[in-house]
Structures are given as structure tokens and as C-alpha cells.
N, C-alpha and C. Protein backbone atom coordinates (compact mmCIF):
# COMPACT_ATOMS: atom_id res chain seq x y z
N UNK A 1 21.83 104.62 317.89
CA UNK A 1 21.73 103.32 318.53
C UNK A 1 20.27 103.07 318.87
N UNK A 2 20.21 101.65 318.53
CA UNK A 2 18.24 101.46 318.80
C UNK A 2 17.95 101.25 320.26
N UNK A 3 16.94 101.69 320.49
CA UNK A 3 16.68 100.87 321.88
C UNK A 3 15.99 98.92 322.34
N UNK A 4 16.77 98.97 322.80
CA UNK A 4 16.94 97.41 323.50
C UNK A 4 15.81 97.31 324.40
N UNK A 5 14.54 96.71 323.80
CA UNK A 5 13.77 95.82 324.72
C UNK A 5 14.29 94.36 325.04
N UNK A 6 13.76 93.97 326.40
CA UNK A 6 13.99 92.53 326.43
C UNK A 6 12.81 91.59 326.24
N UNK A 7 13.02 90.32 326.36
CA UNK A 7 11.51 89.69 325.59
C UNK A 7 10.48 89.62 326.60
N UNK A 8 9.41 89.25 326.55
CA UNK A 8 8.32 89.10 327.79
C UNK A 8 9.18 88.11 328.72
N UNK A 9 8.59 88.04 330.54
CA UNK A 9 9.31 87.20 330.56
C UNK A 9 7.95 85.90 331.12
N UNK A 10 8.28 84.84 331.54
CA UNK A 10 7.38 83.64 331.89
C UNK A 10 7.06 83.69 333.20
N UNK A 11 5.60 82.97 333.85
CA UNK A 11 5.51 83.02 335.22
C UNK A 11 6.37 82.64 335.80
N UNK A 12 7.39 82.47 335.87
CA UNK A 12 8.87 82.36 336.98
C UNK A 12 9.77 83.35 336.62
N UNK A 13 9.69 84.61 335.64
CA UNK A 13 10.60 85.34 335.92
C UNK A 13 11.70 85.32 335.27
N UNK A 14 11.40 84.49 333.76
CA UNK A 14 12.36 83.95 333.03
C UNK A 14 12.27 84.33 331.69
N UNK A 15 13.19 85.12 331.15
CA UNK A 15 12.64 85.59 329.48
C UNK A 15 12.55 84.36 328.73
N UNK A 16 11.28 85.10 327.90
CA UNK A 16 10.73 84.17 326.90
C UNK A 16 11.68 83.97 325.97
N UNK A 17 11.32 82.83 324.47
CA UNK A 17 12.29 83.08 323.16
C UNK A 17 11.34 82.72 322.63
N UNK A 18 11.72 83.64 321.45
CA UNK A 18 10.95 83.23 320.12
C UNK A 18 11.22 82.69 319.28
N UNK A 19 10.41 81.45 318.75
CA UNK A 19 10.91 80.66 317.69
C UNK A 19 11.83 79.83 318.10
N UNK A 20 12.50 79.72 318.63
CA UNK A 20 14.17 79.57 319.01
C UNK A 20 14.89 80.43 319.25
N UNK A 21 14.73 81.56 318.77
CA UNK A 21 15.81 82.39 318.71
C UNK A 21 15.44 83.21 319.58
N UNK A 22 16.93 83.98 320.16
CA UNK A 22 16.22 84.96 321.27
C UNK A 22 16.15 86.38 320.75
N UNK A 23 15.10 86.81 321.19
CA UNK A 23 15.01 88.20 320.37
C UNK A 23 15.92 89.18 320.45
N UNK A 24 16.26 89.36 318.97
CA UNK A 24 17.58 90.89 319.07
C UNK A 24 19.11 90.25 319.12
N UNK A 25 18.85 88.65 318.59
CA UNK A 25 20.35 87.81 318.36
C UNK A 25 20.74 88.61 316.96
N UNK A 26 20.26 89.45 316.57
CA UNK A 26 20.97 89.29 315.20
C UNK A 26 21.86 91.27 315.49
N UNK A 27 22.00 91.30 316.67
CA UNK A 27 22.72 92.92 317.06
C UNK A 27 24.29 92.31 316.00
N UNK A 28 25.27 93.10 316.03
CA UNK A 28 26.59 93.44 315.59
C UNK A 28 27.14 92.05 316.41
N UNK A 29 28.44 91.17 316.01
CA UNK A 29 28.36 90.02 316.73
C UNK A 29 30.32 90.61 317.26
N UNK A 30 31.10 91.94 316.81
CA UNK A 30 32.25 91.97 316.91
C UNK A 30 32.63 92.48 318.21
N UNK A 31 33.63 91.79 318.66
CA UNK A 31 34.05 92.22 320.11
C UNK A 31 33.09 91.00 321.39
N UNK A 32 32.58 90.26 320.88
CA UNK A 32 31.79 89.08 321.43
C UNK A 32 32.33 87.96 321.69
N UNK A 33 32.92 87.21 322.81
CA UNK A 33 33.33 86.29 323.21
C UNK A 33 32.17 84.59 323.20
N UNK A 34 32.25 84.03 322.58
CA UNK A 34 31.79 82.77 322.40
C UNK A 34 32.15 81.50 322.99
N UNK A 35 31.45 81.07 324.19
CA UNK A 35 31.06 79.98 324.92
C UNK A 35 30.46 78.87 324.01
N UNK A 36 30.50 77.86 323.36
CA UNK A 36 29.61 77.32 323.01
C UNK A 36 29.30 75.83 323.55
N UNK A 37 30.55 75.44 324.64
CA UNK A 37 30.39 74.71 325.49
C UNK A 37 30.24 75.12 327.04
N UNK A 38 29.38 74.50 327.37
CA UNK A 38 29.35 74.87 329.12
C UNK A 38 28.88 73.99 329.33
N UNK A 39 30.21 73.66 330.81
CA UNK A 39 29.79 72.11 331.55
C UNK A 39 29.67 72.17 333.18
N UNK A 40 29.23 71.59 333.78
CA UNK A 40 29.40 71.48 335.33
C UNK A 40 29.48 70.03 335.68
N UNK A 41 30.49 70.08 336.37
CA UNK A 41 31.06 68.79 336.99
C UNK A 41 31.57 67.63 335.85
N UNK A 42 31.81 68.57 334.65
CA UNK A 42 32.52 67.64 333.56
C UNK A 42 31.19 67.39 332.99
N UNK A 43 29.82 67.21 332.67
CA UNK A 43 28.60 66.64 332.10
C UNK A 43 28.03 68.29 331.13
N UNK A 44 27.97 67.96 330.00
CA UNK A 44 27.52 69.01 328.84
C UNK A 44 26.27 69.79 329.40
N UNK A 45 26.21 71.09 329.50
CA UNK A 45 24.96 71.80 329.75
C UNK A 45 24.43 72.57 329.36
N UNK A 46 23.30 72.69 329.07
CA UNK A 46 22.53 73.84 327.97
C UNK A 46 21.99 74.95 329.01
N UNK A 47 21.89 76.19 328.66
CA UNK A 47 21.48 77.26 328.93
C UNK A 47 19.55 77.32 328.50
N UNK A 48 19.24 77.20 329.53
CA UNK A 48 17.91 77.47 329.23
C UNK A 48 17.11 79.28 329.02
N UNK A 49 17.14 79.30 330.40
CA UNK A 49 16.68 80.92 330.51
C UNK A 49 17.50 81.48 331.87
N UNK A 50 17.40 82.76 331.88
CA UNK A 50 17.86 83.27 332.98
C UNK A 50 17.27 84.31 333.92
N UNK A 51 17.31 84.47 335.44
CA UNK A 51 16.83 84.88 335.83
C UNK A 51 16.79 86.75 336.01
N UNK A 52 15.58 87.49 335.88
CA UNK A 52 15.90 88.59 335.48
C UNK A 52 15.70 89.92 337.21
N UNK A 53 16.15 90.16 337.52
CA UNK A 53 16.76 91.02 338.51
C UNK A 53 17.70 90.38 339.77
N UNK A 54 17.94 89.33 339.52
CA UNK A 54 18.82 88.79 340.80
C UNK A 54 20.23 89.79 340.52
N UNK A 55 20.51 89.38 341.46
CA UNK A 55 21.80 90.02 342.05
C UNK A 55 23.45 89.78 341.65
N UNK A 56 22.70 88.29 341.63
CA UNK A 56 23.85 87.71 340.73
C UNK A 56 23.52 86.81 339.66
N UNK A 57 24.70 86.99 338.20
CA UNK A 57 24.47 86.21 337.07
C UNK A 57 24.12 84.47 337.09
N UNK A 58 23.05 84.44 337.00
CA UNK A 58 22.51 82.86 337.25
C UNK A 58 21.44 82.31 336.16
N UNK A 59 21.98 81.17 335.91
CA UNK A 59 21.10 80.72 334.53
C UNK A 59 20.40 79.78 334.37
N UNK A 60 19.34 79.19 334.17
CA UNK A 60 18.83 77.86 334.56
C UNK A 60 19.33 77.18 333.20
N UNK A 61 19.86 76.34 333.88
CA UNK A 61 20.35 74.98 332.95
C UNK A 61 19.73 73.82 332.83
N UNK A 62 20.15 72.45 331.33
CA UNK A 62 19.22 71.76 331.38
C UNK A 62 20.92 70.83 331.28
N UNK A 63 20.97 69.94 331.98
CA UNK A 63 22.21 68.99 331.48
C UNK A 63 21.68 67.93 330.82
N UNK A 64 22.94 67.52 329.63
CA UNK A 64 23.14 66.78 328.44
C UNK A 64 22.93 65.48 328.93
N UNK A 65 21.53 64.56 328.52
CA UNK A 65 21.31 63.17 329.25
C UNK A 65 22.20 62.09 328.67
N UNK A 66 22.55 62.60 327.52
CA UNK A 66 23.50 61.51 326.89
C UNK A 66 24.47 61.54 327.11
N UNK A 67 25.46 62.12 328.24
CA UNK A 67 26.87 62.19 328.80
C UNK A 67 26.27 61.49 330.46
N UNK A 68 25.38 61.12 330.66
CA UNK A 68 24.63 60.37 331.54
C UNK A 68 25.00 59.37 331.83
N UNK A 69 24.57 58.97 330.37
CA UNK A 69 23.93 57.39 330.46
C UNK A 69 25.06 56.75 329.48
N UNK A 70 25.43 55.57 330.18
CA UNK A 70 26.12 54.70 329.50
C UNK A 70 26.95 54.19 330.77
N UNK A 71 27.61 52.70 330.35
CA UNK A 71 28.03 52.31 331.57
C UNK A 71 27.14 50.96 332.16
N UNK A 72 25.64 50.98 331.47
CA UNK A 72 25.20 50.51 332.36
C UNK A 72 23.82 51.39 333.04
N UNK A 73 23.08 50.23 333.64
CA UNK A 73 21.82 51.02 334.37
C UNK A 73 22.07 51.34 335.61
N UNK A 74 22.76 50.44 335.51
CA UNK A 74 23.65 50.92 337.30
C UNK A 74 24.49 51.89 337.84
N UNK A 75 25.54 52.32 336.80
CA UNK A 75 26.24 53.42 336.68
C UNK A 75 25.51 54.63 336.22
N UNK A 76 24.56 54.56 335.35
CA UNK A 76 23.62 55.79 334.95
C UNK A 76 23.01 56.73 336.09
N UNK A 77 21.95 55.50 336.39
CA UNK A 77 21.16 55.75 338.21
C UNK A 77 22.39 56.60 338.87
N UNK A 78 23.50 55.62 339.44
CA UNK A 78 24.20 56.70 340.22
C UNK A 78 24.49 57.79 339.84
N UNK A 79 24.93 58.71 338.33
CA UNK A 79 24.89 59.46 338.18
C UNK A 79 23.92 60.12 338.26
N UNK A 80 22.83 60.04 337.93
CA UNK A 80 21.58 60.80 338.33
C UNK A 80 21.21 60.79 339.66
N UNK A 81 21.50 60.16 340.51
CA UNK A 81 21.66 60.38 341.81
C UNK A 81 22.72 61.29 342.41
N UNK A 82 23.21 61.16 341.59
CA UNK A 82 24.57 62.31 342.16
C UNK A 82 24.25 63.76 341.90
N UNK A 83 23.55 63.80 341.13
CA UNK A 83 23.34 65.19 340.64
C UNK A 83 22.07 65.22 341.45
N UNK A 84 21.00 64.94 341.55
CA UNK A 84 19.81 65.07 342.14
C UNK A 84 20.48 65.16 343.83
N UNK A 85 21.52 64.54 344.18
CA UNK A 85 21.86 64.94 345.61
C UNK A 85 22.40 66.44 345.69
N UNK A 86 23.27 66.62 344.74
CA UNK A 86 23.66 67.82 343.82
C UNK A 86 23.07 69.00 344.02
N UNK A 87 21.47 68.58 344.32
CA UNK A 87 20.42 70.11 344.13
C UNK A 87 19.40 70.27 342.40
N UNK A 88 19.98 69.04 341.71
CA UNK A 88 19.50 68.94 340.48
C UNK A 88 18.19 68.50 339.99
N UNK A 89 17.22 69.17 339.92
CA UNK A 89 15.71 68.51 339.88
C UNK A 89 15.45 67.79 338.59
N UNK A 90 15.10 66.81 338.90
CA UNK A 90 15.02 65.52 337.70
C UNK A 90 14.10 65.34 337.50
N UNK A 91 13.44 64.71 336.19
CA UNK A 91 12.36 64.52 335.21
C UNK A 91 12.74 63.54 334.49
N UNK A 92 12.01 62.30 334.29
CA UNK A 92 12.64 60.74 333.29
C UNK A 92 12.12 61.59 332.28
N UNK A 93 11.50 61.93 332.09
CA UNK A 93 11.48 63.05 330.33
C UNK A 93 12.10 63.74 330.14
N UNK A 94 12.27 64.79 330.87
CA UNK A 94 13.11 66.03 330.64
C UNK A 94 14.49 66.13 331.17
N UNK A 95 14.92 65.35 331.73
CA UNK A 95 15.89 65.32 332.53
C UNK A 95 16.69 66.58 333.45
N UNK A 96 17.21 66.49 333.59
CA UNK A 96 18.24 67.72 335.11
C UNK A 96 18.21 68.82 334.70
N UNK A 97 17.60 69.72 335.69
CA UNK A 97 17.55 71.14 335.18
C UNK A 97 17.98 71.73 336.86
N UNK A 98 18.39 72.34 336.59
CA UNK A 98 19.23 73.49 337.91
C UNK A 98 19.54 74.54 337.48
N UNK A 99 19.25 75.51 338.13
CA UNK A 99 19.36 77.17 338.62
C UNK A 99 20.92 77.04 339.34
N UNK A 100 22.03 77.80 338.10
CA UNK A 100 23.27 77.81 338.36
C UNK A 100 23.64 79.15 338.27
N UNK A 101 24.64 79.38 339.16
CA UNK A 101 25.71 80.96 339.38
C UNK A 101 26.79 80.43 338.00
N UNK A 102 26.75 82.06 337.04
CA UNK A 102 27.76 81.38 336.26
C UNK A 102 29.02 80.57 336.20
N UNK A 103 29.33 81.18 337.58
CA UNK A 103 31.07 80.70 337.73
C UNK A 103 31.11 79.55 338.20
N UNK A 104 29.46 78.84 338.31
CA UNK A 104 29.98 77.44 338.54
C UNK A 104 29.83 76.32 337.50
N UNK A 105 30.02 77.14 336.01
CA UNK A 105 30.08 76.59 334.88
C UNK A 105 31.79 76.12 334.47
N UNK A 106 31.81 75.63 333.65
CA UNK A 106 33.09 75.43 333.09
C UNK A 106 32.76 75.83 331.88
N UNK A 107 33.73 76.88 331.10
CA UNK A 107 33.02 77.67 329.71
C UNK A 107 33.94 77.28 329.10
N UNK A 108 34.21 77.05 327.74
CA UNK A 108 35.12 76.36 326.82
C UNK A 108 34.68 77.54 325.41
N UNK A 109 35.50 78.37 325.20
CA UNK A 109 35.63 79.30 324.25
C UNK A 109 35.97 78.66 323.07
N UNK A 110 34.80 78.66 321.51
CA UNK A 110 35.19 78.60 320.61
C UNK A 110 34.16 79.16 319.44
N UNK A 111 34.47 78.55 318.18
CA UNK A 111 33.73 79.97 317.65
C UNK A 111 32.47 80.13 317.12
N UNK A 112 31.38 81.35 316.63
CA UNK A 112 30.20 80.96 316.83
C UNK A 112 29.54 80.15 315.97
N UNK A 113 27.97 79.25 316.39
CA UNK A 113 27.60 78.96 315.54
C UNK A 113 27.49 79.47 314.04
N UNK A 114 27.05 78.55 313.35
CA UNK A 114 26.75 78.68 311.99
C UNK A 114 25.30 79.06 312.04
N UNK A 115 25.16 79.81 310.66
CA UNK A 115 23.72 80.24 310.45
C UNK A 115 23.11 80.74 311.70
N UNK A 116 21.63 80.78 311.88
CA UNK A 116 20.64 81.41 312.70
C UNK A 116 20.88 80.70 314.64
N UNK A 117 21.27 81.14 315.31
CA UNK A 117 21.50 80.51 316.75
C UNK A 117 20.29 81.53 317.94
């Protein structure tokens, strides 16, 4: 069995990725359970990086702006207000990113990407 480095990590404490890909995705994939949706509060959320010695499993997330918006500019705003009351730090570029405990994901098991992930 090889030994497992993890990648550098970033001034906050957050492993790097390379390319896209995170280093050492290409281990044995059998016996691996596949998430490929994760949501909080019903709104699509991406896995950014995660934090490396906490205590507990916590991941910084970026939520899906296009399950946002629609409705209206009026209905949008409030959603982004809701989440920014939420604890959700917002960016009109980048949009909502929050430092989440896993279990306050909603994980939707199905199967893995195609090609290089």
C-alpha cells in the first residue's frame, strides 16, 4: 500500500487542488459511496475545500446561484437575504460561501461521475 500525502494546504488551512482535480482521486473507487448532490435548506451546493484538523467534519461550501434567482428581483434579494442572515457570506461575483458541519447537508446518493472528477 502507497503512502498517502495530502495536498499543500492554503493560508486558511484549506487543501489545495490541482488542476481541478484533487490529488490521489484516481486511488481504487470500490466500496465508495457517492454523494453527487449536496444541498442545504433545499438550494444545490458545491464542496469547495475543507478544513484540516478540526474536530469535526466541516466543509466550506459555495451554493448554486442559479437555484437563487428567479421569481423576480424581489424574491431573489430575499433569498439572498435569507441565507446571508443564515451566517452565509456573500459576494455579487462569487456568490454564498459558508463553512458547514456535514450533517447539515442533505446528501442525495447516486452514481459517480464520468471521466476525470
Amino acid at each position: 500500500m502507497s503512502t498517502y500525502k495530502l495536498p499543500e494546504m492554503d493560508k486558511e488551512g484549506f487543501h489545495k487542488w490541482q488542476n481541478g482535480i484533487y490529488v490521489r482521486s484516481h486511488v481504487p473507487l470500490d466500496g465508495i459511496t457517492f454523494f453527487p448532490t449536496l444541498r442545504y435548506s433545499g438550494y444545490r451546493t458545491f464542496p469547495w475545500a475543507w478544513q484540516v484538523g478540526c474536530e469535526e467534519p466541516k466543509i466550506k461550501c459555495i451554493i448554486d446561484q442559479s437555484e437563487i434567482s428567479g421569481g423576480g428581483l424581489q424574491a431573489t434579494l430575499a433569498r439572498m437575504q435569507s441565507l446571508i442572515d443564515d451566517g452565509w457570506a456573500w459576494d455579487q461575483r462569487e456568490g454564498g460561501c459558508k463553512l458547514l458541519h456535514i450533517d447539515e447537508l442533505e446528501k442525495i446518493e447516486g452514481p459517480p461521475p464520468d471521466g476525470i472528477f
